[in-house]
N, C-alpha and C. Protein backbone atom coordinates (compact mmCIF):
# COMPACT_ATOMS: atom_id res chain seq x y z
N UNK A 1 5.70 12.34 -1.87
CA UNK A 1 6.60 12.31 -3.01
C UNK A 1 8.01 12.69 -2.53
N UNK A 2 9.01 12.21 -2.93
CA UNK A 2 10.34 12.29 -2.59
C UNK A 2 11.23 13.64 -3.00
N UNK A 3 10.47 14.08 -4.29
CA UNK A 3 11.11 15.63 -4.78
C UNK A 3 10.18 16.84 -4.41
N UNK A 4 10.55 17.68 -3.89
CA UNK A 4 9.43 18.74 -3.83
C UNK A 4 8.61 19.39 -5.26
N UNK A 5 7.60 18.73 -4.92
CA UNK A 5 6.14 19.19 -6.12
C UNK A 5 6.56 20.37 -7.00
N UNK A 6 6.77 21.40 -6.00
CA UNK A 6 6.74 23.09 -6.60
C UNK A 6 8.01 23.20 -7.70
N UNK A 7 8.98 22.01 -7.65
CA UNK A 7 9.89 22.49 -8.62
C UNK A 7 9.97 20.72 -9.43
N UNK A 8 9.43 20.20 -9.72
CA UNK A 8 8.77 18.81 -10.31
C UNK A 8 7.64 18.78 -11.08
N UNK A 9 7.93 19.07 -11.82
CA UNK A 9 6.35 18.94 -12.68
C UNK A 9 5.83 17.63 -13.01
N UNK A 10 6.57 16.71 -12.90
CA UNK A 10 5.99 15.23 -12.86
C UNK A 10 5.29 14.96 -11.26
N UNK A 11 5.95 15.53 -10.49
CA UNK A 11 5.74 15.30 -9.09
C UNK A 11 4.53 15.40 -9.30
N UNK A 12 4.34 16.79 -9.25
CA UNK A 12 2.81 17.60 -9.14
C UNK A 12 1.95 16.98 -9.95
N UNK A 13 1.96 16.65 -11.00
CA UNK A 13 0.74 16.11 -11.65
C UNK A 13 0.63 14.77 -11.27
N UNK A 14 1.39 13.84 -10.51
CA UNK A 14 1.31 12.69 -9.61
C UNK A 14 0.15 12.58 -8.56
N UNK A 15 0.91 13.58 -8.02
CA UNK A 15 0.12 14.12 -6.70
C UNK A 15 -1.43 14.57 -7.28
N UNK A 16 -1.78 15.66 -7.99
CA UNK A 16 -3.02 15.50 -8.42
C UNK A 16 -3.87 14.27 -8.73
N UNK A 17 -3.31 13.49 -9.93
CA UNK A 17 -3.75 12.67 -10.54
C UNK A 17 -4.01 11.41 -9.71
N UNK A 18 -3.51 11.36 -8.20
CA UNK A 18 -3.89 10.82 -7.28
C UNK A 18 -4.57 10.95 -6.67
N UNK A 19 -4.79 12.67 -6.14
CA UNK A 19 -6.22 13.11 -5.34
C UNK A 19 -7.00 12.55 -6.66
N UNK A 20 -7.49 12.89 -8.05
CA UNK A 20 -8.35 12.61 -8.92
C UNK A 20 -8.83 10.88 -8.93
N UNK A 21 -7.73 10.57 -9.08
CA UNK A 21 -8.43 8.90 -8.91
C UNK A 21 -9.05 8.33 -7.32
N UNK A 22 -8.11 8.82 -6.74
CA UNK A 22 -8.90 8.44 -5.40
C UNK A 22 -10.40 8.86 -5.27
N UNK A 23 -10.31 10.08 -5.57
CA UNK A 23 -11.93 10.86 -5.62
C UNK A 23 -12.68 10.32 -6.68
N UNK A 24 -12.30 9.68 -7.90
CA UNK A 24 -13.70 9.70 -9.00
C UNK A 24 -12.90 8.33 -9.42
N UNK A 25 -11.97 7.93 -9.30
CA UNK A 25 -11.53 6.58 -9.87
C UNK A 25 -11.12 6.88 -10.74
N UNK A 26 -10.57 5.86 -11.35
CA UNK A 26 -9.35 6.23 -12.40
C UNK A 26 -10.26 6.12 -13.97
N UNK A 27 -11.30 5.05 -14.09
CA UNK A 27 -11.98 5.40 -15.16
C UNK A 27 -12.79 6.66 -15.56
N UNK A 28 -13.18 7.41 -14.40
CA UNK A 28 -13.62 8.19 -14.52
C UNK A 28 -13.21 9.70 -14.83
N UNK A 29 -12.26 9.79 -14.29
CA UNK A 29 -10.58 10.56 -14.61
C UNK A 29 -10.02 10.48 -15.75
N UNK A 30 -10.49 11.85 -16.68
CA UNK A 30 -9.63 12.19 -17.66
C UNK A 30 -8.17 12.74 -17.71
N UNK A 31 -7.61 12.52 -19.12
CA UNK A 31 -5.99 13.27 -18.67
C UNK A 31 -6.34 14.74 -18.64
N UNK A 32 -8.03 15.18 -19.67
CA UNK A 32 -8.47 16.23 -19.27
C UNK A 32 -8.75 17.09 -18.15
N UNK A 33 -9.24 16.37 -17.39
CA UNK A 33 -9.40 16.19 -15.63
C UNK A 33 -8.05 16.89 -15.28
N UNK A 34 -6.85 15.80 -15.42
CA UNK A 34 -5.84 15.94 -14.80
C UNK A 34 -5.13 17.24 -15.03
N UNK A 35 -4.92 17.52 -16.54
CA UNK A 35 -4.59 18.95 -16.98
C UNK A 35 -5.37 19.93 -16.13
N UNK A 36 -6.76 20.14 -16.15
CA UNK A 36 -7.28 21.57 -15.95
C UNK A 36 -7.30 21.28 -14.04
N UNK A 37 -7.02 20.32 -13.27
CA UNK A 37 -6.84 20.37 -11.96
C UNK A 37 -5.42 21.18 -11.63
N UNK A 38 -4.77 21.07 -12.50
CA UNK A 38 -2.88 21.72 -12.66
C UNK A 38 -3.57 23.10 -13.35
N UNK A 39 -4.41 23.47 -13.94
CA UNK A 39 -4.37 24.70 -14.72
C UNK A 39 -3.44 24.58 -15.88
N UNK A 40 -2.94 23.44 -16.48
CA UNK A 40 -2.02 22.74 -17.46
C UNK A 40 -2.95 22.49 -19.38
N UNK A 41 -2.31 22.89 -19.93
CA UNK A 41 -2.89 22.55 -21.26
C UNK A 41 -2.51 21.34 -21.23
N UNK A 42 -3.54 20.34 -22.20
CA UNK A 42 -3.56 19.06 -22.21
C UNK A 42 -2.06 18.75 -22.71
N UNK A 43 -1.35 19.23 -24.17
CA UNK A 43 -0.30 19.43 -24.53
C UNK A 43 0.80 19.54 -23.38
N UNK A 44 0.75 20.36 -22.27
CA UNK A 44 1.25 20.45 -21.52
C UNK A 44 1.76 19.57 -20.47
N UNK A 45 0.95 18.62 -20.33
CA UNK A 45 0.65 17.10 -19.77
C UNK A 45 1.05 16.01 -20.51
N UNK A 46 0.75 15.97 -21.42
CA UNK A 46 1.24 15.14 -22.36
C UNK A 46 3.01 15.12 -22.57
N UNK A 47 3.49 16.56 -22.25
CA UNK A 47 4.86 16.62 -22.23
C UNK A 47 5.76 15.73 -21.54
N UNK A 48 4.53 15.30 -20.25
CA UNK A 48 5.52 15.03 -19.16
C UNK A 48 4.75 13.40 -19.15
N UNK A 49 3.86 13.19 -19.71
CA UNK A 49 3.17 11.55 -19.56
C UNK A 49 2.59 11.50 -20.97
N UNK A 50 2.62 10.23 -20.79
CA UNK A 50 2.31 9.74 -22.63
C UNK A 50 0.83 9.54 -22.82
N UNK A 51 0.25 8.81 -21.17
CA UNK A 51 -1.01 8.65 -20.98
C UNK A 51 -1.46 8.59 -19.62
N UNK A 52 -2.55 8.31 -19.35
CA UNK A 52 -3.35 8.13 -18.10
C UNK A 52 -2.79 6.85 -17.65
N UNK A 53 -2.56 5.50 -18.58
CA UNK A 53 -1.38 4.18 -17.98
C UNK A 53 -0.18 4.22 -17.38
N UNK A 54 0.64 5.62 -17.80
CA UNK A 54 1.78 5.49 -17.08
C UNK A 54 1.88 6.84 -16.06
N UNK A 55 0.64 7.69 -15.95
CA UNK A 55 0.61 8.21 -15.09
C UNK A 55 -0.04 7.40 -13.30
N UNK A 56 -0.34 6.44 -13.65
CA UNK A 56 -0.98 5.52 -12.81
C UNK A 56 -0.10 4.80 -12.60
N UNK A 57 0.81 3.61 -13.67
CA UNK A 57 2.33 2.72 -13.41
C UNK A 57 2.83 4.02 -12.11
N UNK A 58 3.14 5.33 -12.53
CA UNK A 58 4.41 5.85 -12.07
C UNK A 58 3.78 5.72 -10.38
N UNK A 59 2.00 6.05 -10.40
CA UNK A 59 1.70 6.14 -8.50
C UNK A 59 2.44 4.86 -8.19
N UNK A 60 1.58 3.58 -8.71
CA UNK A 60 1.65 2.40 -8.30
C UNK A 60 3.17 2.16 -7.95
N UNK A 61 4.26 2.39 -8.90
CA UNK A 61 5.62 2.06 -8.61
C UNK A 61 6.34 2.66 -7.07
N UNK A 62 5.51 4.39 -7.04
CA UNK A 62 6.07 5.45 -6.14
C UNK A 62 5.40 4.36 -4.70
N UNK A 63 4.38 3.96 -4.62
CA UNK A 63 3.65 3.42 -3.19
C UNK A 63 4.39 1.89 -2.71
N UNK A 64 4.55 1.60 -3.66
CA UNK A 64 5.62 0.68 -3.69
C UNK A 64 7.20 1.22 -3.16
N UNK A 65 7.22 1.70 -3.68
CA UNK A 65 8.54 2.63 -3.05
C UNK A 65 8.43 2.95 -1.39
N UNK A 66 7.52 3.69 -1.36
CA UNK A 66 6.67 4.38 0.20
C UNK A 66 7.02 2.69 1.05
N UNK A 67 6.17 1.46 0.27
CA UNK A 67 5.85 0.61 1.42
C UNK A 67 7.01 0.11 1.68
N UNK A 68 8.28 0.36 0.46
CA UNK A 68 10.09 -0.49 0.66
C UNK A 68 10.81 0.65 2.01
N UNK A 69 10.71 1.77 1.85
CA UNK A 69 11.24 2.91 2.71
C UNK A 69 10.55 2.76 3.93
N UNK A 70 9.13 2.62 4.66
CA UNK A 70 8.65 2.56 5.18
C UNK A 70 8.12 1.54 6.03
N UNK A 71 8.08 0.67 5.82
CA UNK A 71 7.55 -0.59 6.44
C UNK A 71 8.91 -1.50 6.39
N UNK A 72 8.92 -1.94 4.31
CA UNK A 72 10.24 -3.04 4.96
C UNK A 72 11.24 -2.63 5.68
N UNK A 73 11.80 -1.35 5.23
CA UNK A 73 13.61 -0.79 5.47
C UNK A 73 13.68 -1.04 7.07
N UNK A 74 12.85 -0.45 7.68
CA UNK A 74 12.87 -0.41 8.94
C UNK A 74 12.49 -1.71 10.04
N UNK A 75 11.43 -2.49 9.11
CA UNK A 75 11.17 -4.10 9.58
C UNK A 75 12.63 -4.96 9.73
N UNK A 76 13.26 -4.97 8.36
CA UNK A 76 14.17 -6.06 8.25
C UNK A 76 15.28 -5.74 9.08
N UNK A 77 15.46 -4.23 10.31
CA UNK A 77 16.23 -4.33 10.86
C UNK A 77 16.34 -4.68 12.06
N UNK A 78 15.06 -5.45 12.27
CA UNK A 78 14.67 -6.14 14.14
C UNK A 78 14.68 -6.91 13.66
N UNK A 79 15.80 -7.45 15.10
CA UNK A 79 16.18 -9.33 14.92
C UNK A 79 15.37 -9.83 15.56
N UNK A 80 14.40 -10.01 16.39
CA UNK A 80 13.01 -10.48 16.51
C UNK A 80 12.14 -10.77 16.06
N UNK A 81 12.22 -12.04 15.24
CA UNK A 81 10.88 -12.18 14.07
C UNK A 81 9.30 -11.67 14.87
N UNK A 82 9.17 -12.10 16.12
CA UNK A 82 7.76 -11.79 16.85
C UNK A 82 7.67 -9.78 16.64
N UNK A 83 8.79 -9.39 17.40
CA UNK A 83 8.77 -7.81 16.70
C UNK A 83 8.72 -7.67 15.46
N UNK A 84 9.69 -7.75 14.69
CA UNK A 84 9.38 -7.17 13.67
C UNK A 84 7.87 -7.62 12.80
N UNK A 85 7.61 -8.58 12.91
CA UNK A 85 5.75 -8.82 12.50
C UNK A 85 5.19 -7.82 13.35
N UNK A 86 5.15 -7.38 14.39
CA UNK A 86 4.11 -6.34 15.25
C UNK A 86 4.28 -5.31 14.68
N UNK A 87 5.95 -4.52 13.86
CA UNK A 87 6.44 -3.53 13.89
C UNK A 87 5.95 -3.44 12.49
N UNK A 88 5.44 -4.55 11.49
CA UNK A 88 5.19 -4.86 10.00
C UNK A 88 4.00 -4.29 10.03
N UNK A 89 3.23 -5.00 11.14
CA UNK A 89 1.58 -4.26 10.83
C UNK A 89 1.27 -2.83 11.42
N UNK A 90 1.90 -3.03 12.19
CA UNK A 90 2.12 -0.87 12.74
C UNK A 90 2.37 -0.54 11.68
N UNK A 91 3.18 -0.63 11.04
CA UNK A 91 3.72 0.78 10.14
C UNK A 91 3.06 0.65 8.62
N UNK A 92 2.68 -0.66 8.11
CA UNK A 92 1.74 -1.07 7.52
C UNK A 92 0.30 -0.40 7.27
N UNK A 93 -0.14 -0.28 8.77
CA UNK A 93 -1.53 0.20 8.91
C UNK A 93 -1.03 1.79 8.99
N UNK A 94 0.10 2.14 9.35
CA UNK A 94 0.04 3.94 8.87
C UNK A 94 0.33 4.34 7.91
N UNK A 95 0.62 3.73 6.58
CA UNK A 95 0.98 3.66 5.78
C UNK A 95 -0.38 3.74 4.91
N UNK A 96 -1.06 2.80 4.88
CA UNK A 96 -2.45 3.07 4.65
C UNK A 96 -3.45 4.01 4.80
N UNK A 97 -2.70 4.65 6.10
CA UNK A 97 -4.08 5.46 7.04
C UNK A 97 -3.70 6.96 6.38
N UNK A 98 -2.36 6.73 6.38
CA UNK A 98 -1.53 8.32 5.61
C UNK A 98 -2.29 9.35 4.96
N UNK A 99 -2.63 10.20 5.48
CA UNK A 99 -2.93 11.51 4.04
C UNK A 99 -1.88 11.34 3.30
N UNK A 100 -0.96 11.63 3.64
CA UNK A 100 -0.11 12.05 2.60
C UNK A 100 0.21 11.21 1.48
N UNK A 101 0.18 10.07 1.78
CA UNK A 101 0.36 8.96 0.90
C UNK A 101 -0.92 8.11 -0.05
N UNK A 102 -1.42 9.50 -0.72
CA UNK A 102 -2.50 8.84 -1.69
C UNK A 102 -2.55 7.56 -2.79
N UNK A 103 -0.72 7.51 -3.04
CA UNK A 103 -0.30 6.58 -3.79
C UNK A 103 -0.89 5.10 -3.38
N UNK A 104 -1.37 5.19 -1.87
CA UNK A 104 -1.05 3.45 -1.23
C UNK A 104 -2.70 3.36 -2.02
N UNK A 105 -3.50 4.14 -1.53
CA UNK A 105 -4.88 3.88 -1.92
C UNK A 105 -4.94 4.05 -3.35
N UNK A 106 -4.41 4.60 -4.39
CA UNK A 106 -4.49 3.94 -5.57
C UNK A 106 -4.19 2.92 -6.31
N UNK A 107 -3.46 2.60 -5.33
CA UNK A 107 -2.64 0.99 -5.55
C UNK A 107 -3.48 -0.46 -5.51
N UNK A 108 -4.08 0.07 -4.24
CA UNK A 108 -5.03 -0.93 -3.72
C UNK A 108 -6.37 -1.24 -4.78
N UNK A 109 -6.47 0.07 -4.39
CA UNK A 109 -7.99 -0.09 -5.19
C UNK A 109 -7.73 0.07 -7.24
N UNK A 110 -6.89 0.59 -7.74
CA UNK A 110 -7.02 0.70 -9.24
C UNK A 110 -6.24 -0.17 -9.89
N UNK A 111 -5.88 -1.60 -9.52
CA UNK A 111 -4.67 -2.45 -10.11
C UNK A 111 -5.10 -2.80 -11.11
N UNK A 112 -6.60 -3.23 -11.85
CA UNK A 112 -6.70 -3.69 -13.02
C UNK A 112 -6.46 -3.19 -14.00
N UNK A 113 -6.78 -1.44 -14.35
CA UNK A 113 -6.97 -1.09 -15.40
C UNK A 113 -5.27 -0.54 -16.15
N UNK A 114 -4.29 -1.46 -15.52
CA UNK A 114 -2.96 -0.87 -16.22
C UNK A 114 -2.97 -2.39 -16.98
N UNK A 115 -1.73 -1.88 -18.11
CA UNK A 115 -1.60 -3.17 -19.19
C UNK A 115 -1.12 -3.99 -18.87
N UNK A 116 -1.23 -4.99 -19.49
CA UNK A 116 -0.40 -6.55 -19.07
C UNK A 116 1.02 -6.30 -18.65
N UNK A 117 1.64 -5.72 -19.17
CA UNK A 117 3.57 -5.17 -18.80
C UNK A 117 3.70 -4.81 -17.89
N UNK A 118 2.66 -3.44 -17.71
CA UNK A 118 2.68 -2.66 -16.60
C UNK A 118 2.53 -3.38 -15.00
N UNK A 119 1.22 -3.81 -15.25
CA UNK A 119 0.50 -4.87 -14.30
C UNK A 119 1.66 -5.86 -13.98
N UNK A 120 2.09 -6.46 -14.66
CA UNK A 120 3.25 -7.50 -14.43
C UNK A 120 4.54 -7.39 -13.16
N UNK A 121 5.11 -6.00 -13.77
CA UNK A 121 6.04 -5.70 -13.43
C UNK A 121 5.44 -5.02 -11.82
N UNK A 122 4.63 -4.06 -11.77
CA UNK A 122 3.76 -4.17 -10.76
C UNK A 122 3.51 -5.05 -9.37
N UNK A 123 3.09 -6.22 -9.92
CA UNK A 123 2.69 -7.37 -9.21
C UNK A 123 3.89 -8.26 -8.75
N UNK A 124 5.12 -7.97 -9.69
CA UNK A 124 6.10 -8.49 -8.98
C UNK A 124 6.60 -7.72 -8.07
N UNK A 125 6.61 -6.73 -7.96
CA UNK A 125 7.09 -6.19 -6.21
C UNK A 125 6.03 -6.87 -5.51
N UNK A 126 4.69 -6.56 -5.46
CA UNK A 126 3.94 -6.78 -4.58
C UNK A 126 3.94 -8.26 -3.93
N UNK A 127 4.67 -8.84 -5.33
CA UNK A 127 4.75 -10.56 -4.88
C UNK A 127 6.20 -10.67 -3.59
N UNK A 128 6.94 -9.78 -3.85
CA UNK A 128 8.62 -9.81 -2.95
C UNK A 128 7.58 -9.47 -1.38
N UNK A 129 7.11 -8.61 -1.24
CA UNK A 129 6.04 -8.25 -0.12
C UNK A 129 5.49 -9.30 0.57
N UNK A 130 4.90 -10.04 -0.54
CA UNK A 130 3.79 -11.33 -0.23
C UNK A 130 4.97 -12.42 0.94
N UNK A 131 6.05 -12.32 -0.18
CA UNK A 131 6.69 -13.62 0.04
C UNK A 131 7.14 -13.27 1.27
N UNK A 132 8.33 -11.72 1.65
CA UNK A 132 8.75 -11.74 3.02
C UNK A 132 7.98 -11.83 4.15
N UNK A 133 6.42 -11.43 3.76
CA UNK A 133 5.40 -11.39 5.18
C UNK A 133 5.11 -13.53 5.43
N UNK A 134 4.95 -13.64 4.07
CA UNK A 134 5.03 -15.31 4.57
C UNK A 134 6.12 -15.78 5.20
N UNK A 135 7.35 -15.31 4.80
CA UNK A 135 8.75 -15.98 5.66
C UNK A 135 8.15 -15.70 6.95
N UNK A 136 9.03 -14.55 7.25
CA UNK A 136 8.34 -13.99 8.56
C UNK A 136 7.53 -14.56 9.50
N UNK A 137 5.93 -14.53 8.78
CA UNK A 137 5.28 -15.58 9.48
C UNK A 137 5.58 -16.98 9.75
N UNK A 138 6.08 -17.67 9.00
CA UNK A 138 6.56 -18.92 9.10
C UNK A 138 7.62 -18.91 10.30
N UNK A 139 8.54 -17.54 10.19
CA UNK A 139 9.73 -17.75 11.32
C UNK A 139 8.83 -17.69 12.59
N UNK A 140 8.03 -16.67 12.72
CA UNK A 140 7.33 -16.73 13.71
C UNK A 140 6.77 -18.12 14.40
N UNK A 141 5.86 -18.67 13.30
CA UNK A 141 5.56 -20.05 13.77
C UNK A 141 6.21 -21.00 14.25
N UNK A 142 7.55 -20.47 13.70
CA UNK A 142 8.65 -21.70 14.38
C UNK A 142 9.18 -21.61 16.12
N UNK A 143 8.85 -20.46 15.83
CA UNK A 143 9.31 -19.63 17.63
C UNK A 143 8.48 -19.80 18.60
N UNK A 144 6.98 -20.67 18.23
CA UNK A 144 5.91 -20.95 19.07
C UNK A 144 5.74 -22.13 18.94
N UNK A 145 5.80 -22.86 20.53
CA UNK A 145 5.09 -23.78 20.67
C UNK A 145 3.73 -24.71 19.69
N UNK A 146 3.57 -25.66 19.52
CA UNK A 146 2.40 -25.90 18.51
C UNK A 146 1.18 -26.12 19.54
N UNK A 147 0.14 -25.99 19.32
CA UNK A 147 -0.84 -26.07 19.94
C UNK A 147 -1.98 -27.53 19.80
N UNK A 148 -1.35 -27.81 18.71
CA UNK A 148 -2.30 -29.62 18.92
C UNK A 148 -2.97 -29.05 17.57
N UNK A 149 -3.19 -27.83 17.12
CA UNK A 149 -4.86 -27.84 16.35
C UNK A 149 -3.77 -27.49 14.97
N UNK A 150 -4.72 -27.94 13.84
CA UNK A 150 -4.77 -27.65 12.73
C UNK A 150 -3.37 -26.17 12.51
N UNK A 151 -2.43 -26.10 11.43
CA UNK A 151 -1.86 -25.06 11.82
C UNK A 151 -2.09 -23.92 10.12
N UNK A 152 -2.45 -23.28 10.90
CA UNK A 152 -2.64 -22.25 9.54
C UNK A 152 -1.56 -21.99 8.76
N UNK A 153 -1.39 -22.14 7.76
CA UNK A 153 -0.31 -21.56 6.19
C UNK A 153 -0.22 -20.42 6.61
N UNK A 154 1.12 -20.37 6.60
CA UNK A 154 1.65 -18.92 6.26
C UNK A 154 1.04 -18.20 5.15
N UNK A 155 1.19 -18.51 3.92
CA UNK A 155 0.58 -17.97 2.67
C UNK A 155 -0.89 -17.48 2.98
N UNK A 156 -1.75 -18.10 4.01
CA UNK A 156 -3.00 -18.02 4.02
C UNK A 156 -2.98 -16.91 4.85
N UNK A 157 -2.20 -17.14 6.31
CA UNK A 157 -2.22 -16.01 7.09
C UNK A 157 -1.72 -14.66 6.53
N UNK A 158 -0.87 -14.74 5.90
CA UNK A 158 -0.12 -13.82 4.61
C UNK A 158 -0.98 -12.69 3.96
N UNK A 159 -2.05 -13.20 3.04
CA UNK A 159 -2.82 -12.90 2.32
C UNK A 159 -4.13 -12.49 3.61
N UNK A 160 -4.70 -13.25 4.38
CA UNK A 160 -5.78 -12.48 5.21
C UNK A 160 -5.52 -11.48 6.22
N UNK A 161 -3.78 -11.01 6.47
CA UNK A 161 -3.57 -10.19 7.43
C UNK A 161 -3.71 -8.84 6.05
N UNK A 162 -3.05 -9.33 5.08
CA UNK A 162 -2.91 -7.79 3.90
C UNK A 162 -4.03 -7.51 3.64
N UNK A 163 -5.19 -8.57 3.81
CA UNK A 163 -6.60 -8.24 3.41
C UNK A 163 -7.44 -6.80 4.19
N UNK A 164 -7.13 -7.23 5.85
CA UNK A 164 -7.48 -7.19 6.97
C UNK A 164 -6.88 -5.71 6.73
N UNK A 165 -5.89 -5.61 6.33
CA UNK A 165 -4.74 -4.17 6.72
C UNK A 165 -5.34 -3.21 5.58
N UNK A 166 -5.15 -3.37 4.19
CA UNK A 166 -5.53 -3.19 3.15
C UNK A 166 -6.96 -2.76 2.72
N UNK A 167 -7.88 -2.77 3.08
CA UNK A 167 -9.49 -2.84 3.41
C UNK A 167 -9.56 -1.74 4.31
N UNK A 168 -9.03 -1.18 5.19
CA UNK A 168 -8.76 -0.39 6.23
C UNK A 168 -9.50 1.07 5.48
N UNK A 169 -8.99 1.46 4.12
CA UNK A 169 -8.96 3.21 3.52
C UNK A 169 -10.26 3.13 3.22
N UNK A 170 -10.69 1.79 2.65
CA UNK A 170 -12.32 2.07 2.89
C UNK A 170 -13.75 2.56 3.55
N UNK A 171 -13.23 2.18 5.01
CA UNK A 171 -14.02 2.21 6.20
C UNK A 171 -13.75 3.16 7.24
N UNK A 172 -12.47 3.59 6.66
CA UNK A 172 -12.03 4.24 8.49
C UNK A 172 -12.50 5.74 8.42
N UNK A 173 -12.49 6.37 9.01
CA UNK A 173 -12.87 7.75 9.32
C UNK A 173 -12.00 8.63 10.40
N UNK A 174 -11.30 9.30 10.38
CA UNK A 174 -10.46 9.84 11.60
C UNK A 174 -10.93 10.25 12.22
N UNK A 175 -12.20 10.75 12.08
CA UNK A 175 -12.79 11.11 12.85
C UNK A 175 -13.79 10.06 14.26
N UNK A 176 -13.80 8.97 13.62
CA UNK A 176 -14.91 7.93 14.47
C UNK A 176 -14.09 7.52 15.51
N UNK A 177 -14.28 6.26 16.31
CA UNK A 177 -14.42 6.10 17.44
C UNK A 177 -13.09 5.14 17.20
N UNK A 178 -12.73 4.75 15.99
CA UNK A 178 -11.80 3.62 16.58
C UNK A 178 -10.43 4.57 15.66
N UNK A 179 -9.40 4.81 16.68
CA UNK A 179 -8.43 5.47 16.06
C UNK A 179 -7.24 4.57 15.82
N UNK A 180 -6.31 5.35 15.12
CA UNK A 180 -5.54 4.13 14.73
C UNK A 180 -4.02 3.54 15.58
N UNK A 181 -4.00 4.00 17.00
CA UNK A 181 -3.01 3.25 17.54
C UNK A 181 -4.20 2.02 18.41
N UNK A 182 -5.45 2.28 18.21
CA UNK A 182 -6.57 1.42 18.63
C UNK A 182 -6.73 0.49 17.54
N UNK A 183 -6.84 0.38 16.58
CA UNK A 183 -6.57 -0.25 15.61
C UNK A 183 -5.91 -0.94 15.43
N UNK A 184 -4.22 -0.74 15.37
CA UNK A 184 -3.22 -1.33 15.69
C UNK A 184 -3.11 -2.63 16.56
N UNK A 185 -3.48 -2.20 18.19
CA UNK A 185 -3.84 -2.76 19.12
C UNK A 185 -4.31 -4.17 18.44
N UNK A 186 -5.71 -3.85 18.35
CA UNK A 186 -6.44 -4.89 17.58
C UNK A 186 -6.70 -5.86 16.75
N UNK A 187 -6.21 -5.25 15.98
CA UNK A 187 -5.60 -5.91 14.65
C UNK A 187 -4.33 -7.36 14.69
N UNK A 188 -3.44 -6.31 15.71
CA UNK A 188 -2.24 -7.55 16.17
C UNK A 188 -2.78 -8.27 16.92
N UNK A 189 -3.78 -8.45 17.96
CA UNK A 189 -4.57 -8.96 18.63
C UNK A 189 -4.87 -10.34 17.96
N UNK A 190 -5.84 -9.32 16.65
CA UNK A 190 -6.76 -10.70 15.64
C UNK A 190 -5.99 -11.64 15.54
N UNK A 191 -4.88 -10.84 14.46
CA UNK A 191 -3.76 -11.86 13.58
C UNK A 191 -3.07 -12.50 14.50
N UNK A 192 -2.78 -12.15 15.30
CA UNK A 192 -1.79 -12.87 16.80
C UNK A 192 -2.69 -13.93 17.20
N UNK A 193 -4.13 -14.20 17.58
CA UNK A 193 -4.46 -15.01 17.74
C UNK A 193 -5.27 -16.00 17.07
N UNK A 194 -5.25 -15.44 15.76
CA UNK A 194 -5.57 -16.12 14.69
C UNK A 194 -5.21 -17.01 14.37
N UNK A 195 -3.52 -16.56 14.03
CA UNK A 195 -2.51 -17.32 12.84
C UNK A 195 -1.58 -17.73 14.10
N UNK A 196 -1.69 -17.99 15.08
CA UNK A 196 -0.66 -18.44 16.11
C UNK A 196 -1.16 -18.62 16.86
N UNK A 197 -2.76 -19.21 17.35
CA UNK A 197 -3.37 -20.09 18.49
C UNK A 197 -2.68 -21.20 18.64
């Protein structure tokens, strides 16, 4: 979070209401939940959020934020389309992998249950995302030789690299065997010889 928690009271109940959904999901997660995790009267909560919808809009907007500060800001400033795609899925995949950033994994996983407005407005960042990783890729493709075979869509490669990246908070464990500058490795590996054989 960008303001320090201890003097934010929106912060802080962010930050909870994020460990809470991540842990039990968001249907399962009361604003009751959320109050007595703060030691907060429900009233008290209610002061600062109207409901459990826009305490969820506000993660979704904040991870969105995280992935503009974090991934793009620093992408769009290598003039190397081949770098900056390597430098997209690095910081991409730590972005994901983040403790600190519980926002990304509620994003991922709880997009349905906000309202049509919410959801909307939502999905249009995520679409500005979609679209620069397709440029990108496309510039890339232009910078390589063609290979004779069939050539994969950007849009396609687009969507199965975010899949690939995105899918990641599910499975990984910090503790197991594949860590994440190994990961990294790999990953650019796939998509590198995937979407650009």
């Amino acid at each position: 979070m960008s303001r320090d928690a201890a003097t934010d009271p929106r912060q802080e109940i962010l930050r909870a209401a994020a460990r809470l959904f991540q842990e039990q999901g968001y249907d399962a997660t009361s604003m009751n939940d959320v109050a007595t995790a703060l030691n907060l009267s429900k009233g008290g909560l209610y002061h600062h959020f109207q409901s459990k919808d826009e305490i969820l809009f506000d993660l979704m907007d904040h991870a969105m934020d995280i992935t503009q500060d974090q991934v793009l800001g620093p992408v769009k400033a290598i003039a190397d389309p081949e770098q900056r795609l390597r430098t997209l899925i690095r910081r991409h995949i730590a972005v994901v992998l983040s403790e600190r950033e519980r926002e990304i994994t509620v994003m991922l996983h709880e997009n349905h249950p906000l309202s049509p407005g919410l959801r909307k407005r939502i999905n249009a960042r995520k679409k500005e995302y979609i679209h620069f990783l397709e440029n990108l890729i496309a510039e890339v493709q232009r910078t390589r030789p063609a290979a004779g075979k069939p050539k994969v869509t950007p849009r396609a490669a687009a969507f199965a690299l975010l899949g690939m990246i995105n899918w990641i908070y599910q499975w990984y464990r910090p503790e197991g065997s594949l860590q994440e500058e190994s990961l990294v490795e790999q990953y650019t590996a796939i998509f590198f010889q995937g979407a650009f054989a």
